[in-house]
N, C-alpha and C. Protein backbone atom coordinates (compact mmCIF):
# COMPACT_ATOMS: atom_id res chain seq x y z
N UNK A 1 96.22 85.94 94.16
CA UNK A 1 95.42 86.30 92.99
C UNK A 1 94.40 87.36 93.36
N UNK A 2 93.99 87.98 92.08
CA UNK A 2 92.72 88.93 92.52
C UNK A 2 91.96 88.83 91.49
N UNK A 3 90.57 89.76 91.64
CA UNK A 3 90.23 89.77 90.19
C UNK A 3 89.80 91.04 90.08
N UNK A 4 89.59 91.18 88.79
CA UNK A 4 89.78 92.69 87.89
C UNK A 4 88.80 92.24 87.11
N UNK A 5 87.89 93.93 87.41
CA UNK A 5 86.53 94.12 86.42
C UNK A 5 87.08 95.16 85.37
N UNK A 6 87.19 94.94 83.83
CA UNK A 6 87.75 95.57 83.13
C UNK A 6 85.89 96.37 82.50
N UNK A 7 85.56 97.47 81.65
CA UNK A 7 84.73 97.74 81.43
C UNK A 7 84.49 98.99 80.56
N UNK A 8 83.99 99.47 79.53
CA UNK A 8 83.71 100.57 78.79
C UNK A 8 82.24 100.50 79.13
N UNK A 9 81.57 101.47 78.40
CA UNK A 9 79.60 101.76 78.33
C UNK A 9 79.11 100.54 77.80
N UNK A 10 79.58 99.49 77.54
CA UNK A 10 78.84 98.73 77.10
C UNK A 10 78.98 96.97 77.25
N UNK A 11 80.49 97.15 77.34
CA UNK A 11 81.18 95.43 77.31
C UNK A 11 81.64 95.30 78.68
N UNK A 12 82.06 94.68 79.59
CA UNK A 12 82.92 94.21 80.44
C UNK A 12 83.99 93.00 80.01
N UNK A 13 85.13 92.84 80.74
CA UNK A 13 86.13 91.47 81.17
C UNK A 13 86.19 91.39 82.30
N UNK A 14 86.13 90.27 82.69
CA UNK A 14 86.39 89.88 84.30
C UNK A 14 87.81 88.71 84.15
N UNK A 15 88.88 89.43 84.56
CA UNK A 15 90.08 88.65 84.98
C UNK A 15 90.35 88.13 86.22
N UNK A 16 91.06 86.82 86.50
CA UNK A 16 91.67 86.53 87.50
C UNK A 16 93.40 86.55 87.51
N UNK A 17 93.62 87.00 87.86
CA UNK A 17 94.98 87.24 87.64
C UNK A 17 96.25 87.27 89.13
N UNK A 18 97.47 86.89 88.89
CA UNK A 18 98.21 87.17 90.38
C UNK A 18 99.28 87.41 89.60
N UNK A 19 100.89 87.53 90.27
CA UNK A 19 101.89 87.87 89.73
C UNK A 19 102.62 87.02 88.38
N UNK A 20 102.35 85.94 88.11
CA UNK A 20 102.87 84.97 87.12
C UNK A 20 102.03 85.91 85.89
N UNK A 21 100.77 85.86 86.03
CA UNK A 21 99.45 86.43 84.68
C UNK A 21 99.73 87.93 84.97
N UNK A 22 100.36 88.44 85.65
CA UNK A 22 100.85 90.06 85.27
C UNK A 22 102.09 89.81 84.73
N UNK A 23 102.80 88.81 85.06
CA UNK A 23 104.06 89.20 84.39
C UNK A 23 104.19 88.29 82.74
N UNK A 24 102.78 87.94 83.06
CA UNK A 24 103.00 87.29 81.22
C UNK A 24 102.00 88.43 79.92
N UNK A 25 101.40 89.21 80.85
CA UNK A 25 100.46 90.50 80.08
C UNK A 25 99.05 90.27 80.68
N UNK A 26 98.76 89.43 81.06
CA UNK A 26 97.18 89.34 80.73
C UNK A 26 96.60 91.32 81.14
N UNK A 27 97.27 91.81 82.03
CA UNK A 27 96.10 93.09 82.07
C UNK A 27 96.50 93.81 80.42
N UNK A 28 97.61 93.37 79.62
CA UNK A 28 97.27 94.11 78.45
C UNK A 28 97.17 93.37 77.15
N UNK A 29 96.36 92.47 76.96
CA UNK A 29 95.97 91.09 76.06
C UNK A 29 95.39 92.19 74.78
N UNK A 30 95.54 91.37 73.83
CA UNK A 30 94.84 92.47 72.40
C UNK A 30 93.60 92.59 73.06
N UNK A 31 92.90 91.96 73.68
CA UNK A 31 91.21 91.95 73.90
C UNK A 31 90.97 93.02 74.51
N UNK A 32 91.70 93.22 75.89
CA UNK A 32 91.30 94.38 76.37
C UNK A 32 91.78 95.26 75.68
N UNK A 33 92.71 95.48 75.01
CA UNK A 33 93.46 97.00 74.21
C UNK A 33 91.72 97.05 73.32
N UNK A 34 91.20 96.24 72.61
CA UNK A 34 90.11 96.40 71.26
C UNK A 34 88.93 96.77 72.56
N UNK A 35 88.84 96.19 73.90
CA UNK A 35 87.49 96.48 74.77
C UNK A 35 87.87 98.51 74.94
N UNK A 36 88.88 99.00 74.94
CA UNK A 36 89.31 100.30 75.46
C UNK A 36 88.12 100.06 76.88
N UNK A 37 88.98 100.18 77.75
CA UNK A 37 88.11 100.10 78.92
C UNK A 37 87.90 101.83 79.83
N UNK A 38 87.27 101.86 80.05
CA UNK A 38 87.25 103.58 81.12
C UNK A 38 87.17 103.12 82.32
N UNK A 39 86.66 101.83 82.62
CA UNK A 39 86.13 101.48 84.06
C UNK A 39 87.68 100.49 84.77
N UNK A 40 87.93 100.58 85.61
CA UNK A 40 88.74 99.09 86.31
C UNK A 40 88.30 98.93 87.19
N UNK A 41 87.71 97.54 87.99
CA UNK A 41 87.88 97.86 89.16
C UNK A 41 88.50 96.52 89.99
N UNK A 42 89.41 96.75 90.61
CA UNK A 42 90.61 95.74 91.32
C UNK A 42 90.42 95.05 92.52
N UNK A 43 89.70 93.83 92.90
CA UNK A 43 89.22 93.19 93.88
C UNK A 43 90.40 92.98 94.99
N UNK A 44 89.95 92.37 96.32
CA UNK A 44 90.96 92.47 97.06
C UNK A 44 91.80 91.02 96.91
N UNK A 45 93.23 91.17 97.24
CA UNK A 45 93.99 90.62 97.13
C UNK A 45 95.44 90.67 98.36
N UNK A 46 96.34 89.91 98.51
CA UNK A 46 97.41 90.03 99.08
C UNK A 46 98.05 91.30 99.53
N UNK A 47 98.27 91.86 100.20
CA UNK A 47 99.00 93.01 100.28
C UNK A 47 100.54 93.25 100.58
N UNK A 48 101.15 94.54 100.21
CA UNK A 48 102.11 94.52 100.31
C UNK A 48 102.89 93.90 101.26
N UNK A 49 102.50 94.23 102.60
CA UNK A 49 103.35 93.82 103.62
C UNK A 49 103.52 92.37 103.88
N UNK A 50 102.82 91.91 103.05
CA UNK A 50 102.71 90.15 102.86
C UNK A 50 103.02 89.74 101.97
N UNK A 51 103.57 90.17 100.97
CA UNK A 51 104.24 89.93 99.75
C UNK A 51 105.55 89.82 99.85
N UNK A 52 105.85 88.56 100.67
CA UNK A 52 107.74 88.59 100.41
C UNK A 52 107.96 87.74 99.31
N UNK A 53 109.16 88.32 98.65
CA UNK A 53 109.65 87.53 97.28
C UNK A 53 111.21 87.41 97.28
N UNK A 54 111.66 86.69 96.73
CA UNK A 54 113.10 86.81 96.30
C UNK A 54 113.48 87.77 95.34
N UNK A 55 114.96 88.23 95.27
CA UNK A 55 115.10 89.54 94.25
C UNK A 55 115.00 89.01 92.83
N UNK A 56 115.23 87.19 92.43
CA UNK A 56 115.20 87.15 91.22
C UNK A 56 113.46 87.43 90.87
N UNK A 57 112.40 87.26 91.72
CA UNK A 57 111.15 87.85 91.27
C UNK A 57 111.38 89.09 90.86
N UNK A 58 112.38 90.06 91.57
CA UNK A 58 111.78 91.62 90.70
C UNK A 58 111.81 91.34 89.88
N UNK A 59 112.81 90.43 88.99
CA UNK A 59 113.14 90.88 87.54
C UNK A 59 112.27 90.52 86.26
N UNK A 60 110.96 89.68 86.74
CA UNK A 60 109.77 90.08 85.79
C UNK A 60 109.01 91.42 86.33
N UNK A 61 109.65 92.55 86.83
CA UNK A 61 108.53 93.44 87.33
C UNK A 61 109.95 95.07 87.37
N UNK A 62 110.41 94.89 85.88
CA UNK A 62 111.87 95.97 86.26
C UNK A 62 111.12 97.35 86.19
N UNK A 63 110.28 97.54 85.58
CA UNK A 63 109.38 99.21 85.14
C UNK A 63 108.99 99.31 86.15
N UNK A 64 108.56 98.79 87.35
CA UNK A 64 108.02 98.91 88.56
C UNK A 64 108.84 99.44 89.44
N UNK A 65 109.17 100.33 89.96
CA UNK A 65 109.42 100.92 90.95
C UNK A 65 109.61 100.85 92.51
N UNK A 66 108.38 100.28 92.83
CA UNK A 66 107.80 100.18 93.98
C UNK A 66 107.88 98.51 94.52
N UNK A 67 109.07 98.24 93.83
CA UNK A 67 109.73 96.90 94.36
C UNK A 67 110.48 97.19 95.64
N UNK A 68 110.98 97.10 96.44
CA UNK A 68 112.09 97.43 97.56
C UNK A 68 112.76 96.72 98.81
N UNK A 69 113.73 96.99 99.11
CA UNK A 69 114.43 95.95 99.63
C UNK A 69 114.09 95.91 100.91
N UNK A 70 113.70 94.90 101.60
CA UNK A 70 113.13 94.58 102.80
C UNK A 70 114.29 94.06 104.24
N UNK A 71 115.09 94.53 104.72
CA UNK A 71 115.93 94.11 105.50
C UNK A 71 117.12 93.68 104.99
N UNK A 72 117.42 94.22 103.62
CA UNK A 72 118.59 93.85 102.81
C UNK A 72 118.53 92.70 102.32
N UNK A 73 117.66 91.51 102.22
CA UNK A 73 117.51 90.23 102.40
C UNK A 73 115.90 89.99 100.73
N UNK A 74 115.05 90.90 101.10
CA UNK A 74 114.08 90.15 100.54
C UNK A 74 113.28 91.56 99.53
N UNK A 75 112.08 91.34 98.85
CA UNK A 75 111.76 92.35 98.22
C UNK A 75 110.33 92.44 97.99
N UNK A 76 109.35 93.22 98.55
CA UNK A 76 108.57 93.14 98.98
C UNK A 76 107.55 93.49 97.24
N UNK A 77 106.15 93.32 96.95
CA UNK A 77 105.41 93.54 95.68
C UNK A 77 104.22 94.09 95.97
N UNK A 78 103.78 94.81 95.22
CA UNK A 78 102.59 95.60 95.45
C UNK A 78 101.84 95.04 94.26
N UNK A 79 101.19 94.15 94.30
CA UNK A 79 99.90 93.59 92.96
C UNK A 79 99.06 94.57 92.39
N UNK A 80 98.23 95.23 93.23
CA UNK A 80 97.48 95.58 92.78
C UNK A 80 97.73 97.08 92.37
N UNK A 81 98.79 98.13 92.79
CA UNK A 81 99.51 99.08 92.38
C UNK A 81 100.48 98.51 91.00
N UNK A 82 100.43 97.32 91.12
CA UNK A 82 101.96 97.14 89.43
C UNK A 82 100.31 96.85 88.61
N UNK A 83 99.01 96.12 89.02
CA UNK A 83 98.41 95.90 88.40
C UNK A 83 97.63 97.59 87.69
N UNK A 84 97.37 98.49 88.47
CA UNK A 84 96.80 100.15 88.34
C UNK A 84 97.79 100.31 87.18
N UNK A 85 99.06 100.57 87.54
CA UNK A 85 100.67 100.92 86.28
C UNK A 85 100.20 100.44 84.82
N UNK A 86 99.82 99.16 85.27
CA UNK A 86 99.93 98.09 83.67
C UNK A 86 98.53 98.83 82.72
N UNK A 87 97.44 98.87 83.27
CA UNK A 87 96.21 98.93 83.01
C UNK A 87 96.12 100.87 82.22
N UNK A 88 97.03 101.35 83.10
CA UNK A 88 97.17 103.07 82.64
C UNK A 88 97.56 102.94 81.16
């Protein structure tokens, strides 16, 4: 999990979120679309090279790109880069 400071000039959201709450929307909930945010800022979290998953995980994460195959075997996730994608 990580958490995410969402923010315009005036309001903030503070999310906690990991791969299950990205792949159900939370970075794009009506709330934040009505906050229009200018600010993000993405706390630390898991990193790629520690992110092993099975390939049926890519398939809540297909617009993502930056899924890839790890020794032919496994498929590695970037959180906080699919989380930057979602938030654009």
């Amino acid at each position: 999990c990580m958490p995410i400071l969402l923010s315009n000039k005036s309001e903030f959201i503070f999310l906690h979120a990991g791969w299950k709450g990205l792949a159900q929307g939370i970075a794009i909930q009506e709330l934040i679309k009505k906050l229009k945010p200018n600010y993000a800022f993405i706390g630390p979290s898991i990193q790629v090279k520690s992110f092993i998953v099975t390939e049926e995980f890519s398939q809540h994460f297909k617009k993502h790109q930056h899924n890839f195959i790890n020794h032919g075997k496994y498929y590695t996730f970037d959180l906080q880069k699919t989380t930057k994608e979602m938030l654009l």
